[in-house]
C-alpha atoms as a PDB file:
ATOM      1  CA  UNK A   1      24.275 100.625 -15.167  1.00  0.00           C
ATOM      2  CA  UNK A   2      23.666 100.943 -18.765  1.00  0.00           C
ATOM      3  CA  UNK A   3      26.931 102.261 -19.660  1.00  0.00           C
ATOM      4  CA  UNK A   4      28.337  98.995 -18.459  1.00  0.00           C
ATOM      5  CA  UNK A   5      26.856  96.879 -20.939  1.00  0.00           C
ATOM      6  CA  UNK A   6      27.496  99.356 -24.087  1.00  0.00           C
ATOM      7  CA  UNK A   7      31.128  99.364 -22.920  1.00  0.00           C
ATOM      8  CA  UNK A   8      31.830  95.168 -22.343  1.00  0.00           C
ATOM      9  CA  UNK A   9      31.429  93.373 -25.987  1.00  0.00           C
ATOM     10  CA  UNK A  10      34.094  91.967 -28.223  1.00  0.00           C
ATOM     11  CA  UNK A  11      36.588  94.833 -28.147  1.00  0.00           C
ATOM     12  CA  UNK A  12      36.831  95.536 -24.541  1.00  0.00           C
ATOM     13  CA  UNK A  13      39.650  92.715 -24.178  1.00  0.00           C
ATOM     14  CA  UNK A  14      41.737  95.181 -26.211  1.00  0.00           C
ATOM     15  CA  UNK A  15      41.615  97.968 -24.030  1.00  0.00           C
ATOM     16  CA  UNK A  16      44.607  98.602 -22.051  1.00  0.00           C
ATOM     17  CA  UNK A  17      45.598 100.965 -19.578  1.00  0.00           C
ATOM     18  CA  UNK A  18      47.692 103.781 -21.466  1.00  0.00           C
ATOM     19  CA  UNK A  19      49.802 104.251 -18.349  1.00  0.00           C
ATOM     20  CA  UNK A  20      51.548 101.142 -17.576  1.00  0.00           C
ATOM     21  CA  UNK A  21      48.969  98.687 -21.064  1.00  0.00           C
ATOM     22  CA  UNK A  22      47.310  96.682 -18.229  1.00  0.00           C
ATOM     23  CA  UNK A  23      44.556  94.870 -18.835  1.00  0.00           C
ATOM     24  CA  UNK A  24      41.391  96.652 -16.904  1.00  0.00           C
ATOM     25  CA  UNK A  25      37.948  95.787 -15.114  1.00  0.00           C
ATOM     26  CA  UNK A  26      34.739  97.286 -15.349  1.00  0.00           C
ATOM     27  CA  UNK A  27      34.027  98.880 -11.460  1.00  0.00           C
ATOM     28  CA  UNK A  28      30.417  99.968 -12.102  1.00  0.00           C
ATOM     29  CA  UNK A  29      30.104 100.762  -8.425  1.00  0.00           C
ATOM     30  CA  UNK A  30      32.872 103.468  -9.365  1.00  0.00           C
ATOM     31  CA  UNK A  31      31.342 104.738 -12.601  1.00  0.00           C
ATOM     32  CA  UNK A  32      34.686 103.540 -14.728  1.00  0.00           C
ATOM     33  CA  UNK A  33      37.336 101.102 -15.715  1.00  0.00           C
ATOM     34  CA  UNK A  34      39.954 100.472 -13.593  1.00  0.00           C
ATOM     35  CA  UNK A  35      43.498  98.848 -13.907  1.00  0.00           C
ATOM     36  CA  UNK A  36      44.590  95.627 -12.817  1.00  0.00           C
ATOM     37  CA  UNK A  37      48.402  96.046 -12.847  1.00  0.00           C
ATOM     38  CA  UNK A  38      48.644  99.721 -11.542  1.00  0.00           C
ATOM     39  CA  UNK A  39      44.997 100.758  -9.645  1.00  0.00           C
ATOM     40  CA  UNK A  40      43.935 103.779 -12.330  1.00  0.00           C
ATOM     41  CA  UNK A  41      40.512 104.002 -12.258  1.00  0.00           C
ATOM     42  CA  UNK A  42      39.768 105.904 -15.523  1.00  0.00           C
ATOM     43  CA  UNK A  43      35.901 107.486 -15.481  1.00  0.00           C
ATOM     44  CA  UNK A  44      33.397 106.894 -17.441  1.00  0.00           C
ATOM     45  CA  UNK A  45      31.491 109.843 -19.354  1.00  0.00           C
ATOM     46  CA  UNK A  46      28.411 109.715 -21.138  1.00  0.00           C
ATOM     47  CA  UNK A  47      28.757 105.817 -21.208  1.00  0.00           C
ATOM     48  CA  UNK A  48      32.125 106.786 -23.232  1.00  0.00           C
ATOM     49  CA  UNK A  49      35.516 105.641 -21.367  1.00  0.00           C
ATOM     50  CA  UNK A  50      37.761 108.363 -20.710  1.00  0.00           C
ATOM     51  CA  UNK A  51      41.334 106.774 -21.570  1.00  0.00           C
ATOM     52  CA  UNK A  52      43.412 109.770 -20.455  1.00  0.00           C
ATOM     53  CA  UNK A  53      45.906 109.329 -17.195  1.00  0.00           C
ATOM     54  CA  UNK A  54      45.437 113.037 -16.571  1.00  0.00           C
ATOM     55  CA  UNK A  55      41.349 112.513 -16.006  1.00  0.00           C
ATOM     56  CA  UNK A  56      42.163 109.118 -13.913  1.00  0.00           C
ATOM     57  CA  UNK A  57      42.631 108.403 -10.465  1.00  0.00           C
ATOM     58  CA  UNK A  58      44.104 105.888  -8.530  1.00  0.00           C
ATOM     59  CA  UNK A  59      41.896 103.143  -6.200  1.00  0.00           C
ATOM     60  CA  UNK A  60      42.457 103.006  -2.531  1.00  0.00           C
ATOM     61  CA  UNK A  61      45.185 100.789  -2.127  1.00  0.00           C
ATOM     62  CA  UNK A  62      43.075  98.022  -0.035  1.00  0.00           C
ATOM     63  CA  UNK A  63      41.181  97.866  -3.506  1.00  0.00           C
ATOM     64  CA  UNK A  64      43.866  96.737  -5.994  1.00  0.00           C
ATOM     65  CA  UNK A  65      44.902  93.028  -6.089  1.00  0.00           C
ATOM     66  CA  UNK A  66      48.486  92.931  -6.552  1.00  0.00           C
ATOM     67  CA  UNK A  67      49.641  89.152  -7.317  1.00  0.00           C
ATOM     68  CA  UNK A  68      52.770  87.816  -5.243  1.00  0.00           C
ATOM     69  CA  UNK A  69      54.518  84.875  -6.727  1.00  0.00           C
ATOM     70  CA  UNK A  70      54.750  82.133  -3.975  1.00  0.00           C
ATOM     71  CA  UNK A  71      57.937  82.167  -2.045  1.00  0.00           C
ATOM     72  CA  UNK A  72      58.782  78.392  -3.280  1.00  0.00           C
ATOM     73  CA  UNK A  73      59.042  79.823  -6.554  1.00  0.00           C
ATOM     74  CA  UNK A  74      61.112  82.612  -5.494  1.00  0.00           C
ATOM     75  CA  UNK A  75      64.405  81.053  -6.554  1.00  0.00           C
ATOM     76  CA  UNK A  76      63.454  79.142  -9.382  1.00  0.00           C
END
């Protein structure tokens, strides 16, 4: 998708999610960018991000990759 490319250059590192300031992935597939910490998948208009929590929606929960810290480092 073209809106892809227009989107990912030098300043899409400093998007963040404005829900929870996540750092987020492109999901072209899904037509948006979606968060890495909390699953909002925010659209994409126009090849213009929509950054608003009320126009987002949240990923199927099989979809987001939540990172567990190892239980040997549990207690440390």
């Amino acid at each position: 998708m073209d809106w892809a490319n227009k989107i990912y250059g030098p300043l899409f590192d400093l998007l963040a999610c404005p829900k929870c300031k996540g750092g987020l992935c492109l999901k072209e597939e899904k037509n948006g960018l979606e968060c890495r910490k909390c699953g909002l998948l925010y659209p994409v208009r126009d090849g213009i991000p929509v950054m608003l929590v009320e126009e987002a929606s949240y990923s199927a929960p099989s979809e987001v990759i939540r990172i567990k810290k190892p239980e040997s480092l549990v207690n440390e």
